[in-house]
Protein backbone atom coordinates (compact mmCIF):
# COMPACT_ATOMS: atom_id res chain seq x y z
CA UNK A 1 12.16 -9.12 -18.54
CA UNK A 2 13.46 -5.83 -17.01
CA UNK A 3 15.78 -5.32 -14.33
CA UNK A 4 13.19 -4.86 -11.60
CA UNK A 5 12.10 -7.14 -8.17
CA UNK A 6 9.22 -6.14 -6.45
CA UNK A 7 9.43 -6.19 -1.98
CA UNK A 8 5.88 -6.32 -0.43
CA UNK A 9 5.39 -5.13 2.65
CA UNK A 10 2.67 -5.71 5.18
CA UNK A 11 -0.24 -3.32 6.27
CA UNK A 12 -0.98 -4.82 9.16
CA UNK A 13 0.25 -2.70 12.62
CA UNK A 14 -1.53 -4.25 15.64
CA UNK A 15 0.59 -7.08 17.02
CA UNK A 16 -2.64 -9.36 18.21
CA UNK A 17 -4.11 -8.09 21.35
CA UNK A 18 -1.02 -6.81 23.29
CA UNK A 19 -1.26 -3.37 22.49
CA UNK A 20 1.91 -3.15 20.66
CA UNK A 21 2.38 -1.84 17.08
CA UNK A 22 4.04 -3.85 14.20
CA UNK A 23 4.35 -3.47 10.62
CA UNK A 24 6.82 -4.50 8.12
CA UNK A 25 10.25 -4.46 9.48
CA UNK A 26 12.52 -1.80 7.88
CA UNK A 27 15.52 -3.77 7.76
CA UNK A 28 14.38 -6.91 5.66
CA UNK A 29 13.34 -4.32 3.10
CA UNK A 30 16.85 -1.93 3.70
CA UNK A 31 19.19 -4.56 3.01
CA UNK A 32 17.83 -6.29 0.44
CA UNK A 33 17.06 -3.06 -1.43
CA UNK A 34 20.70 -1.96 -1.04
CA UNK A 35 21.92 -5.23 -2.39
CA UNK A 36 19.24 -5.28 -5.27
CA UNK A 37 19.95 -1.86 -6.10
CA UNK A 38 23.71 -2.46 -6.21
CA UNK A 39 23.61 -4.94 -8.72
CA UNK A 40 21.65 -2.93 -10.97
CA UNK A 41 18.25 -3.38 -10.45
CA UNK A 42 15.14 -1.16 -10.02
CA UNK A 43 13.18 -1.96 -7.01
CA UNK A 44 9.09 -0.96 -6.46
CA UNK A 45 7.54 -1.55 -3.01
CA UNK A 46 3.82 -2.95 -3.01
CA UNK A 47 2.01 -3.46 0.49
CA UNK A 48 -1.28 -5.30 1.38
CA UNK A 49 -4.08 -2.33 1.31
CA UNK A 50 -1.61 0.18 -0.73
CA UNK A 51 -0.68 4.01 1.23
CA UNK A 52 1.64 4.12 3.64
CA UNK A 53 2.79 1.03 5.36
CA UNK A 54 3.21 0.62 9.32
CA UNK A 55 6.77 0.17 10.38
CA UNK A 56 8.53 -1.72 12.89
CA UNK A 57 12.31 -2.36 13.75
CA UNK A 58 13.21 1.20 13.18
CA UNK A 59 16.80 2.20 14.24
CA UNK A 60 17.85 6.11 13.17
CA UNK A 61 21.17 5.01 14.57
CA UNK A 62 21.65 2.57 11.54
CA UNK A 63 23.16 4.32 8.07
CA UNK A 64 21.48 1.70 5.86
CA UNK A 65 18.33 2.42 7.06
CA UNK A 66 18.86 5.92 6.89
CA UNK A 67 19.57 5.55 3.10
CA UNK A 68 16.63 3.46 2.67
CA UNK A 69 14.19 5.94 4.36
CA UNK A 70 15.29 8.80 2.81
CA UNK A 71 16.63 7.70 -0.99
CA UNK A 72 13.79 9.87 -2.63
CA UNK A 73 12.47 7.35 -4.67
CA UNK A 74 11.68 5.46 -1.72
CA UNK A 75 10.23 7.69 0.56
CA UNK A 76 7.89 8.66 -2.21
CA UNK A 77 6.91 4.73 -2.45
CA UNK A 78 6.04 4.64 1.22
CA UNK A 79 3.80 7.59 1.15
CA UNK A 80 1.63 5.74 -1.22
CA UNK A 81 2.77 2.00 -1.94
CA UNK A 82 0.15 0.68 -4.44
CA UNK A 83 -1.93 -2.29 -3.58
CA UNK A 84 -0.70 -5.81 -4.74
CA UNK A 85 -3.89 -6.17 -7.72
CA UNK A 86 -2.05 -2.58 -9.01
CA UNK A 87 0.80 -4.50 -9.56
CA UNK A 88 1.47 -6.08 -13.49
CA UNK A 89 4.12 -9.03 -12.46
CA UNK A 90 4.82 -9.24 -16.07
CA UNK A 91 7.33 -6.43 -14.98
CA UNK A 92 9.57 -8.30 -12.33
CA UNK A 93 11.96 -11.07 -12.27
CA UNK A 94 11.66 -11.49 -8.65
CA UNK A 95 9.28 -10.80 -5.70
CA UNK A 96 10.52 -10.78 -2.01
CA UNK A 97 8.37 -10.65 1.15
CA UNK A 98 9.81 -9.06 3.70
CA UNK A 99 9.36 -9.99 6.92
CA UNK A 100 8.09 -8.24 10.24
CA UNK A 101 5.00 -9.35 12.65
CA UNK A 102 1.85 -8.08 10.61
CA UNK A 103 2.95 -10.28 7.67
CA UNK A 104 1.27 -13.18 10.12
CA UNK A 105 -2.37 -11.57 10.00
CA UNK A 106 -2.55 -10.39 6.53
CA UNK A 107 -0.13 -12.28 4.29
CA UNK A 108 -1.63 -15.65 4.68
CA UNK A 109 -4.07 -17.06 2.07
CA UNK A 110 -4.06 -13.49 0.08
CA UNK A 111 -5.64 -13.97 -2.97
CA UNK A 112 -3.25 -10.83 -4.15
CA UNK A 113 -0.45 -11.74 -2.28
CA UNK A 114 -0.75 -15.12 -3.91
CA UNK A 115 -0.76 -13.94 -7.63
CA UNK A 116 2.44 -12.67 -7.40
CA UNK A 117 4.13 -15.28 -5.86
CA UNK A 118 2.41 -17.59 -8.50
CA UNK A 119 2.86 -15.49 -11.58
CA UNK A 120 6.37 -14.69 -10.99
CA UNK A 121 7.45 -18.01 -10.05
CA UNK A 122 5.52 -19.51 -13.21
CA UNK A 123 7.43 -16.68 -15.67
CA UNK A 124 10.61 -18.27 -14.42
CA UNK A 125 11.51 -15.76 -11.90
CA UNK A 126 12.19 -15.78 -8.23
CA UNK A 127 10.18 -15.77 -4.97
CA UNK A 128 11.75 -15.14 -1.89
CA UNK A 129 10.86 -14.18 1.51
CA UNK A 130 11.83 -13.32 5.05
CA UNK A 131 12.08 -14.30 8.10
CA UNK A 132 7.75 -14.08 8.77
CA UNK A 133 7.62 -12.84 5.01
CA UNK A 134 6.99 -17.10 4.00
CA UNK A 135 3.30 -16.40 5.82
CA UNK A 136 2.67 -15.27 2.24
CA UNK A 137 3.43 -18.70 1.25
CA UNK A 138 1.15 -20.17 3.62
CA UNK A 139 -1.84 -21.40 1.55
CA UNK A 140 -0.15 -20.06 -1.83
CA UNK A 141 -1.10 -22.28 -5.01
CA UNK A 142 0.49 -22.56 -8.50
CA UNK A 143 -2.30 -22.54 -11.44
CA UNK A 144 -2.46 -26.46 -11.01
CA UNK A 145 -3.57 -26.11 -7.25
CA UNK A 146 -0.84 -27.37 -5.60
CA UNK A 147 0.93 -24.93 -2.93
CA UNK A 148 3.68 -23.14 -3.59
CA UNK A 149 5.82 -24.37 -0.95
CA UNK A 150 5.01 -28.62 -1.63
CA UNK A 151 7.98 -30.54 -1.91
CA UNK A 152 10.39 -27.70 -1.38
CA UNK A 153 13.04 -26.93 1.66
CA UNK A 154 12.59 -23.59 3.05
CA UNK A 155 13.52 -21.53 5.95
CA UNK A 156 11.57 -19.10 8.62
CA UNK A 157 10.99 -17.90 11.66
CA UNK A 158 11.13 -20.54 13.87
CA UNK A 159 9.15 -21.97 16.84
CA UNK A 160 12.18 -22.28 19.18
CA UNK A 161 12.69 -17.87 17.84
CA UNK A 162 8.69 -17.38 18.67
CA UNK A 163 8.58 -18.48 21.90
CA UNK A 164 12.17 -16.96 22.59
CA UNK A 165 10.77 -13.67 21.48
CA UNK A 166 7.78 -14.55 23.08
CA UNK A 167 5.04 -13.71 21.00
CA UNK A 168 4.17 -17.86 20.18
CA UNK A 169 0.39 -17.29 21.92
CA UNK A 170 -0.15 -14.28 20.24
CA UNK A 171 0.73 -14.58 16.68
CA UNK A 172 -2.63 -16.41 14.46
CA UNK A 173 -0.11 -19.20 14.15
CA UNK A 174 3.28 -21.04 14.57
CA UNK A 175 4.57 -20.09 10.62
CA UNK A 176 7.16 -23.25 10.33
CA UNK A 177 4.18 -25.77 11.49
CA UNK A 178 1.73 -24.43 8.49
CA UNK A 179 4.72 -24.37 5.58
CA UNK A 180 5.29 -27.86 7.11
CA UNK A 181 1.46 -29.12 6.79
CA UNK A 182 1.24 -27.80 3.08
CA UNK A 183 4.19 -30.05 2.12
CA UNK A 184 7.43 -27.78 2.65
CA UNK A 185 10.43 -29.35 4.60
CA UNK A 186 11.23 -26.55 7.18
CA UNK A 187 15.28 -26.38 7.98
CA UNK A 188 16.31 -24.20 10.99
CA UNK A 189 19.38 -23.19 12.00
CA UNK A 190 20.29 -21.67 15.54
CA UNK A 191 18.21 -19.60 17.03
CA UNK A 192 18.86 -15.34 15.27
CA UNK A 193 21.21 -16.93 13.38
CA UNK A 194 21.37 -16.36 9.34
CA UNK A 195 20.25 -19.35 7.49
CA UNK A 196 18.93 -18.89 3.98
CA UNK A 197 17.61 -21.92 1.87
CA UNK A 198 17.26 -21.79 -1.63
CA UNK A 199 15.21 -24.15 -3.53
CA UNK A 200 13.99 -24.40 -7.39
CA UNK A 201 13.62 -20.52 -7.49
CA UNK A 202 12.54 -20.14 -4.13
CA UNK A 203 14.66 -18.56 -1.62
CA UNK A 204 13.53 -18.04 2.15
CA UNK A 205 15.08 -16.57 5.37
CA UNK A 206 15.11 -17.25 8.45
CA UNK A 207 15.04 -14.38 10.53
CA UNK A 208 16.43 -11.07 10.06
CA UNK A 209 19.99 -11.50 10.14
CA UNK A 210 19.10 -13.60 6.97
CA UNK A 211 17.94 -10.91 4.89
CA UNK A 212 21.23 -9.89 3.15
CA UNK A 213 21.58 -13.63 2.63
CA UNK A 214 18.68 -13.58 0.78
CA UNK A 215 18.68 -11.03 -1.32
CA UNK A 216 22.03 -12.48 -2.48
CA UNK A 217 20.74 -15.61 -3.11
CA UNK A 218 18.01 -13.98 -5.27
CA UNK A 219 20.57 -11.82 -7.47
CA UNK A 220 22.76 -15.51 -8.40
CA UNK A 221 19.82 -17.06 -9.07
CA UNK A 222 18.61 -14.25 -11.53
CA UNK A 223 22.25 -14.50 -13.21
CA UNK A 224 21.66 -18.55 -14.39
């Protein structure tokens, strides 16, 4: 396979009925690109309906996100991000989710979305995701039907971080209960704090403080 890992974003920008925008947020796909990209690998963007994803968690202030935003290859991604049944997974080793309220409206139970967790992971390569980027792995199968996520320890968002944030009655759903109920053994650490679980090629986050954690986790586990 070629050096290359795949981020999907969401397309999703209306955080329930508050009002408030959302969209993928810019950090969980900064930081892992920088560490991705600094150990050699080519990274392509993907979001839910293709164009230009919404954005949240944008700082100008920050120098990594700066380099993110305007690194020419990616800017020209994010004007037109192609739409995840675009996407040939026989040209990744790894797919990560990244994180960011909208993932919880139009990550779960994506057909798309669900093909590229299931046909990297089934290649041998690597799934991870974000702090709400493992709503993609909410009602993801492998080809024999059983979800993604059975059997496996993984980390996310957490109830305790909803309500603290205080968005628990307005997201579709709590995303550590549903990983739970399809069979995944949820570990949470401290409220904002990093805590990154890796698991039989499957690497989640926490929150966003995780995301450099995980993209690390997903470049060692690419070098066994």
């Amino acid at each position: 396979m070629s050096k290359r890992i795949l981020i999907a974003l969401t397309s999703h920008a209306v955080l329930g009925d508050t009002g408030r925008s959302t969209g993928f947020y810019i950090g969980e796909a900064a930081i892992p690109w920088e560490v991705f990209t600094a150990a050699g690998y080519t990274v392509d963007l993907v979001s839910v309906a293709g164009g230009n994803p919404p954005r949240d968690g944008e700082d100008p202030a920050d120098p990594l996100q700066r380099r993110f935003l305007t690194d020419t290859r990616v800017a020209a991604q994010l004007t037109n991000t192609p739409a995840p049944d675009a996407v040939d997974t026989s040209a990744y080793e790894a797919v990560l989710f990244a994180g960011g309220h909208g993932t919880m409206w139009d990550f779960p139970a994506n057909p798309a979305l669900a093909r590229l967790a299931r046909e990297v992971y089934e290649r041998g390569g690597v799934v991870g995701a974000v702090c709400h980027g493992p709503a993609a792995l909410v009602g993801a199968t492998l080809s024999d039907g059983s979800y993604l996520v059975a059997g496996k320890k993984v980390a996310a968002f957490t109830n305790d971080e909803e309500a603290a944030v205080g968005l628990s009655g307005v997201v579709p759903f709590l995303l550590a209960d549903r990983l739970t109920a399809q069979g995944a053994t949820h570990i949470p650490a401290d409220n904002f704090t990093a805590q990154v679980v890796a698991d039989d090629r499957l690497v989640t986050g926490q929150n966003p403080a995780s995301a450099r954690g995980v993209a690390e986790a997903i470049v060692d586990a690419l070098a066994r």
